[in-house]
PDB file of N, CA and C in Angstrom:
ATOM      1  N   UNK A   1      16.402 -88.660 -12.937  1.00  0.00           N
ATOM      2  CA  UNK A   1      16.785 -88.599 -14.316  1.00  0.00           C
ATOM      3  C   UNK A   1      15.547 -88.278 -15.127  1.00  0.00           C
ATOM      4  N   UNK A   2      15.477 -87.263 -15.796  1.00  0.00           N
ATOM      5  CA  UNK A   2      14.650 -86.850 -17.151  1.00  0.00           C
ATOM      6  C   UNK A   2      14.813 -87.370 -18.435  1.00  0.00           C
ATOM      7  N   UNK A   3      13.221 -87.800 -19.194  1.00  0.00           N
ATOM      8  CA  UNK A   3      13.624 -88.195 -20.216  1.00  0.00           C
ATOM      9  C   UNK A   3      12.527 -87.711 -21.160  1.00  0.00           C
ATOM     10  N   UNK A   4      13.201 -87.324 -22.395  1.00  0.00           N
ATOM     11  CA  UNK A   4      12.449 -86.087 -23.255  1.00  0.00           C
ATOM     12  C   UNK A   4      11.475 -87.100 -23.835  1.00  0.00           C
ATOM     13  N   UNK A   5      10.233 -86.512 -24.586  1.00  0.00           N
ATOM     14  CA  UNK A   5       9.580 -87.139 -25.433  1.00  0.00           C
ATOM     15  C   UNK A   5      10.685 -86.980 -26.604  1.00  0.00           C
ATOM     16  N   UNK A   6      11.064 -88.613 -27.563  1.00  0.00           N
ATOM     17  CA  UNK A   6      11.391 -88.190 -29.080  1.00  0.00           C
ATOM     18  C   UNK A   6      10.313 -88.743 -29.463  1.00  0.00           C
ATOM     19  N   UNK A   7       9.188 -89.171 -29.626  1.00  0.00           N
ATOM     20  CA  UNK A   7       8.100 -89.726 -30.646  1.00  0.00           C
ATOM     21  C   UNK A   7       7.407 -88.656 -31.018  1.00  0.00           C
ATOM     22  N   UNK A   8       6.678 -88.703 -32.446  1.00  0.00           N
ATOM     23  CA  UNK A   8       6.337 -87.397 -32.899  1.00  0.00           C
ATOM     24  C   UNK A   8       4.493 -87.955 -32.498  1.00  0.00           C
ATOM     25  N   UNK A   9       3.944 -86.523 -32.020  1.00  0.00           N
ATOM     26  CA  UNK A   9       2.790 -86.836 -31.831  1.00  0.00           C
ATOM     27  C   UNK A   9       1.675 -86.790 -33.087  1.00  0.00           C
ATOM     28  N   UNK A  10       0.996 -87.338 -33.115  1.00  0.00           N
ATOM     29  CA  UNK A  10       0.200 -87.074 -34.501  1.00  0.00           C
ATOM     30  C   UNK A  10      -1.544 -86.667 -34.518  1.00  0.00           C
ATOM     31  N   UNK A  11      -1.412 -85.698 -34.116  1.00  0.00           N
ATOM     32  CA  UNK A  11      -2.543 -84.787 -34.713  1.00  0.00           C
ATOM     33  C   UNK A  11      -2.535 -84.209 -35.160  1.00  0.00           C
ATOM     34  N   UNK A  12      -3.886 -83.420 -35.633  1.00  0.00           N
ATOM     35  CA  UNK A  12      -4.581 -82.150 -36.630  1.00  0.00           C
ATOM     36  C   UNK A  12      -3.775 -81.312 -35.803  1.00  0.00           C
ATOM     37  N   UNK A  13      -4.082 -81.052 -34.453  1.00  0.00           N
ATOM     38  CA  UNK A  13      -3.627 -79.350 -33.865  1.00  0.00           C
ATOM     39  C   UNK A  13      -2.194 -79.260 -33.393  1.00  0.00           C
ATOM     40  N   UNK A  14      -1.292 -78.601 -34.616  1.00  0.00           N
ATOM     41  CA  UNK A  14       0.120 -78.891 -34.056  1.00  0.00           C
ATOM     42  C   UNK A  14       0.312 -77.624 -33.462  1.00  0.00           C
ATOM     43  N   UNK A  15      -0.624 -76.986 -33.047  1.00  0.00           N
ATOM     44  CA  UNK A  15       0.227 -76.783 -31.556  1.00  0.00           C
ATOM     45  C   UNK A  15       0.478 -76.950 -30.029  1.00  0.00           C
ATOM     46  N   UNK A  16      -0.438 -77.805 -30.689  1.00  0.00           N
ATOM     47  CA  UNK A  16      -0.694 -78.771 -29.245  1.00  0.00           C
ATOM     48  C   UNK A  16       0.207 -79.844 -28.856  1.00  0.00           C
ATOM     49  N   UNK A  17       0.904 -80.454 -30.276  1.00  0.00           N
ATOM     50  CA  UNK A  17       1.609 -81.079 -30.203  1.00  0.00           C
ATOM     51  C   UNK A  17       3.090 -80.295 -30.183  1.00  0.00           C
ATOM     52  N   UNK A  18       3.211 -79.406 -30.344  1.00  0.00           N
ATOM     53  CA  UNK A  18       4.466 -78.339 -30.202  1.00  0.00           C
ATOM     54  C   UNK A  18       4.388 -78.574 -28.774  1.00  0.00           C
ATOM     55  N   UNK A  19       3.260 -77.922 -27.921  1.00  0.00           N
ATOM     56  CA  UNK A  19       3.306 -77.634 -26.348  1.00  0.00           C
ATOM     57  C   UNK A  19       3.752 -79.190 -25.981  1.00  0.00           C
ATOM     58  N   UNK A  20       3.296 -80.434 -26.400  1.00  0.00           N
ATOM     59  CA  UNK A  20       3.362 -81.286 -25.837  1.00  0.00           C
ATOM     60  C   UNK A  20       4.681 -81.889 -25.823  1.00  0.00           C
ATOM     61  N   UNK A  21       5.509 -81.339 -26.499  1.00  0.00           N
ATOM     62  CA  UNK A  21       7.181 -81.712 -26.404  1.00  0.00           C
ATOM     63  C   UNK A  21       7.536 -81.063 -25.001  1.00  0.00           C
ATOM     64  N   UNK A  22       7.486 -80.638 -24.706  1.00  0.00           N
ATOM     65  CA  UNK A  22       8.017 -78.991 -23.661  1.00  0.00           C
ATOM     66  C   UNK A  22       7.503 -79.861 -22.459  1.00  0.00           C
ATOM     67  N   UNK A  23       7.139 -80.997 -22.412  1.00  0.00           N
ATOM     68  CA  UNK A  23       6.540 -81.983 -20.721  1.00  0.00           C
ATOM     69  C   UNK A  23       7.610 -83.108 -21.224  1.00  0.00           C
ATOM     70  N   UNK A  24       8.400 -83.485 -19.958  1.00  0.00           N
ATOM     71  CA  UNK A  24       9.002 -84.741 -19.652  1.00  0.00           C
ATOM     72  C   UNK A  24       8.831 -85.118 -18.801  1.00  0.00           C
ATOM     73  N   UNK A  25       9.060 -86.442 -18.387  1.00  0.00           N
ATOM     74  CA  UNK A  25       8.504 -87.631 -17.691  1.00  0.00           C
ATOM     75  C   UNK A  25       9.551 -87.771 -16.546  1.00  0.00           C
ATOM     76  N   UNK A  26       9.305 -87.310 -15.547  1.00  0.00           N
ATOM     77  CA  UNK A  26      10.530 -87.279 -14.129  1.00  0.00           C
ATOM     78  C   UNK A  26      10.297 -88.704 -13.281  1.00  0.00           C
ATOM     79  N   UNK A  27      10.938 -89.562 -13.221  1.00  0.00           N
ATOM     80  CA  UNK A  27      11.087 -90.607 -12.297  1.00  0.00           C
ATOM     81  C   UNK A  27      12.306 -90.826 -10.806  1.00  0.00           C
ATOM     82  N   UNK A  28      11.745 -90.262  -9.942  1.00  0.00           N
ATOM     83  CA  UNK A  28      12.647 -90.325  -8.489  1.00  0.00           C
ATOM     84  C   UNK A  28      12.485 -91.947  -8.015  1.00  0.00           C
ATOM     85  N   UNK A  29      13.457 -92.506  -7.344  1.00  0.00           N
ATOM     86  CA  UNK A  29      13.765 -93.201  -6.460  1.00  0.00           C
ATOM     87  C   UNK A  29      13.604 -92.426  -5.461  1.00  0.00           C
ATOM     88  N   UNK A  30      12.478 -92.882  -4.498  1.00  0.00           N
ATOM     89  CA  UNK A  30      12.402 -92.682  -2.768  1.00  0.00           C
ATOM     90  C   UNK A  30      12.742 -93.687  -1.882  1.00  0.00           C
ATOM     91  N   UNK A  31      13.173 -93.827  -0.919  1.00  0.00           N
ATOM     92  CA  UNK A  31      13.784 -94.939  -0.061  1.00  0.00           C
ATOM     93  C   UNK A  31      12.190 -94.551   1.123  1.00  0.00           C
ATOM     94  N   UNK A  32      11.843 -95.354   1.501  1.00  0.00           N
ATOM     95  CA  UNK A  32      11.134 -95.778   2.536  1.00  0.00           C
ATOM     96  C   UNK A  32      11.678 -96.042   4.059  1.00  0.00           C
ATOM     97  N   UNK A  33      10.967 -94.861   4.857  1.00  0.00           N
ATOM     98  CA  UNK A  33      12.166 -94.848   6.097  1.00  0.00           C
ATOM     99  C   UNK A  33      11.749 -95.891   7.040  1.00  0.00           C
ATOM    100  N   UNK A  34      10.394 -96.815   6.584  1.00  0.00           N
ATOM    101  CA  UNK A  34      10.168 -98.040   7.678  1.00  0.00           C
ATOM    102  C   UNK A  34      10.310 -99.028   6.704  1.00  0.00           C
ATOM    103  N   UNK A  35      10.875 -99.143   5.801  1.00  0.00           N
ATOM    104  CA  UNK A  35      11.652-100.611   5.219  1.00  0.00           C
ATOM    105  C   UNK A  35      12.521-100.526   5.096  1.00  0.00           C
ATOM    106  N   UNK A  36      13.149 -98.748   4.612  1.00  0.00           N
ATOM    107  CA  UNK A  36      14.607 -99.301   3.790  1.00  0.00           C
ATOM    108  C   UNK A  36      14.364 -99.881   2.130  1.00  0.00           C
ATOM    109  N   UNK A  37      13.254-100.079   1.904  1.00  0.00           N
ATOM    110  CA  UNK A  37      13.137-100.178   0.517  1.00  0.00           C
ATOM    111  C   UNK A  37      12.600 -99.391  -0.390  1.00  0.00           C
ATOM    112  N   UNK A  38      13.287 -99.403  -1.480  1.00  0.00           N
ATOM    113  CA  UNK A  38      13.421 -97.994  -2.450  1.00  0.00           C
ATOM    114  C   UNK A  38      11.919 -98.469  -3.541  1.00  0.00           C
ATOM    115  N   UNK A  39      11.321 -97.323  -3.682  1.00  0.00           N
ATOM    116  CA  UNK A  39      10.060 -97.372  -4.527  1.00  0.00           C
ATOM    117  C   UNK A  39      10.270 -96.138  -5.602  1.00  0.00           C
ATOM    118  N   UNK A  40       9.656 -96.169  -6.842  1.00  0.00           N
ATOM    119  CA  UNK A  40       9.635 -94.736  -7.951  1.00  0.00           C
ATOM    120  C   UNK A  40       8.192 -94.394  -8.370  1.00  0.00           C
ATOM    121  N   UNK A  41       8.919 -92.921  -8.132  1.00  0.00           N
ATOM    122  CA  UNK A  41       7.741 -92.062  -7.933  1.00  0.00           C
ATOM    123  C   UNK A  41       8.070 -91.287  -9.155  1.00  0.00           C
ATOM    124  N   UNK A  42       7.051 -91.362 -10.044  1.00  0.00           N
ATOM    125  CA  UNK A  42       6.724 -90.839 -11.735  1.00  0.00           C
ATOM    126  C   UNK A  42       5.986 -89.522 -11.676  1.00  0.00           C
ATOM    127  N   UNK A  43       6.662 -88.553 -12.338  1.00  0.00           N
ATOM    128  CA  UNK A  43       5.982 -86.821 -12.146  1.00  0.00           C
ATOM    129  C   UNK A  43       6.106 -86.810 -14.142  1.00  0.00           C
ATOM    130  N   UNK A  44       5.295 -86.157 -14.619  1.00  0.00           N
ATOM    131  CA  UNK A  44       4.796 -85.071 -15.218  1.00  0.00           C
ATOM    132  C   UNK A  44       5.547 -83.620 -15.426  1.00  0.00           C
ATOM    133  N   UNK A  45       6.222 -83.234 -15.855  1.00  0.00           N
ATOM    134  CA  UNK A  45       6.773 -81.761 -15.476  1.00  0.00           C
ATOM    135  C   UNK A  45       7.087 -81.126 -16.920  1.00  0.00           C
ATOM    136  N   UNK A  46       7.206 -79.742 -16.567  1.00  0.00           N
ATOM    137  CA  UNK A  46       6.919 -79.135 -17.723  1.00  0.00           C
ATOM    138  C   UNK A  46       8.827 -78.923 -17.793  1.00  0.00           C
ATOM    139  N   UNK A  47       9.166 -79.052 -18.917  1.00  0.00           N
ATOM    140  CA  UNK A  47      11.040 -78.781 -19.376  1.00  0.00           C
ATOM    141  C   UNK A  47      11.543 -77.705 -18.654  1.00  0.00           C
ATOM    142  N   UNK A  48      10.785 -76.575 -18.212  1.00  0.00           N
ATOM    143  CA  UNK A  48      11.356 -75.283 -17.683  1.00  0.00           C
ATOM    144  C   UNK A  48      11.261 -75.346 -15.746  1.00  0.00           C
ATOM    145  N   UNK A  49      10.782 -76.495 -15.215  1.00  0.00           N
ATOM    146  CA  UNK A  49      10.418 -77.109 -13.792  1.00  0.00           C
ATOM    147  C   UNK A  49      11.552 -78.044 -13.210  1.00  0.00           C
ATOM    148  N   UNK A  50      11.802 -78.699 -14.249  1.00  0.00           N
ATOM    149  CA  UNK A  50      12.819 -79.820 -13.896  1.00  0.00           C
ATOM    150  C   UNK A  50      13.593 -80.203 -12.664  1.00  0.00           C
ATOM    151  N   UNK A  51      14.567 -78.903 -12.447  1.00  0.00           N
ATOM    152  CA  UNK A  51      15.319 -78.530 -11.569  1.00  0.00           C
ATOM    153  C   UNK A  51      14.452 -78.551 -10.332  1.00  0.00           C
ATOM    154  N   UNK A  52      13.392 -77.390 -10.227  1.00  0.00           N
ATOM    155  CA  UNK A  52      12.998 -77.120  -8.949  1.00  0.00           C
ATOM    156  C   UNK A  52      12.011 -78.656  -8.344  1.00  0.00           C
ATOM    157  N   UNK A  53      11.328 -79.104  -9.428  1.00  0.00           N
ATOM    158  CA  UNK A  53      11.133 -80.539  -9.062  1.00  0.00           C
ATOM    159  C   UNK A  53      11.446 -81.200  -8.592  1.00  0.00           C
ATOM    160  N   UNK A  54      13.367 -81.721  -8.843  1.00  0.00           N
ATOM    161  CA  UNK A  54      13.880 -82.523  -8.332  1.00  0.00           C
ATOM    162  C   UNK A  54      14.801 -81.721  -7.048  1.00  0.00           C
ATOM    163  N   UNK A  55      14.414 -80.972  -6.917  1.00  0.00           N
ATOM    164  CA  UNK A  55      15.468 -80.130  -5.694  1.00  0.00           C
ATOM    165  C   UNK A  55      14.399 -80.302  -4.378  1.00  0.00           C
ATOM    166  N   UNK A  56      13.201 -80.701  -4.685  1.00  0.00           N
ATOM    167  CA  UNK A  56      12.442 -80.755  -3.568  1.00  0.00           C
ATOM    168  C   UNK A  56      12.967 -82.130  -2.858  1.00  0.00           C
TER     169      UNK A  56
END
């Protein structure tokens, strides 16, 4: 599941803060094949990645 930035960033260089909307925060559930217990693994990804991210 993806989840967008809504907080507005606040600096001088807005276009930095423009680019910085366009990254959301990807969190997978992986299961662990010598416990059986599920751990999350937190990615970085740019809005136009999403898909191929989570298809891996």
């Amino acid at each position: 599941m993806a989840k967008a930035a809504k907080t507005a960033i606040k600096t001088k260089d807005q276009k930095a803060a423009a680019e910085a909307k366009n990254w959301t925060k990807v969190i997978r559930t992986v299961r662990s094949p010598k416990t059986g217990a599920y751990t999350f693994k937190e990615a970085m990804v740019h809005k136009d990645k999403i898909q191929e991210h989570l298809s891996k």
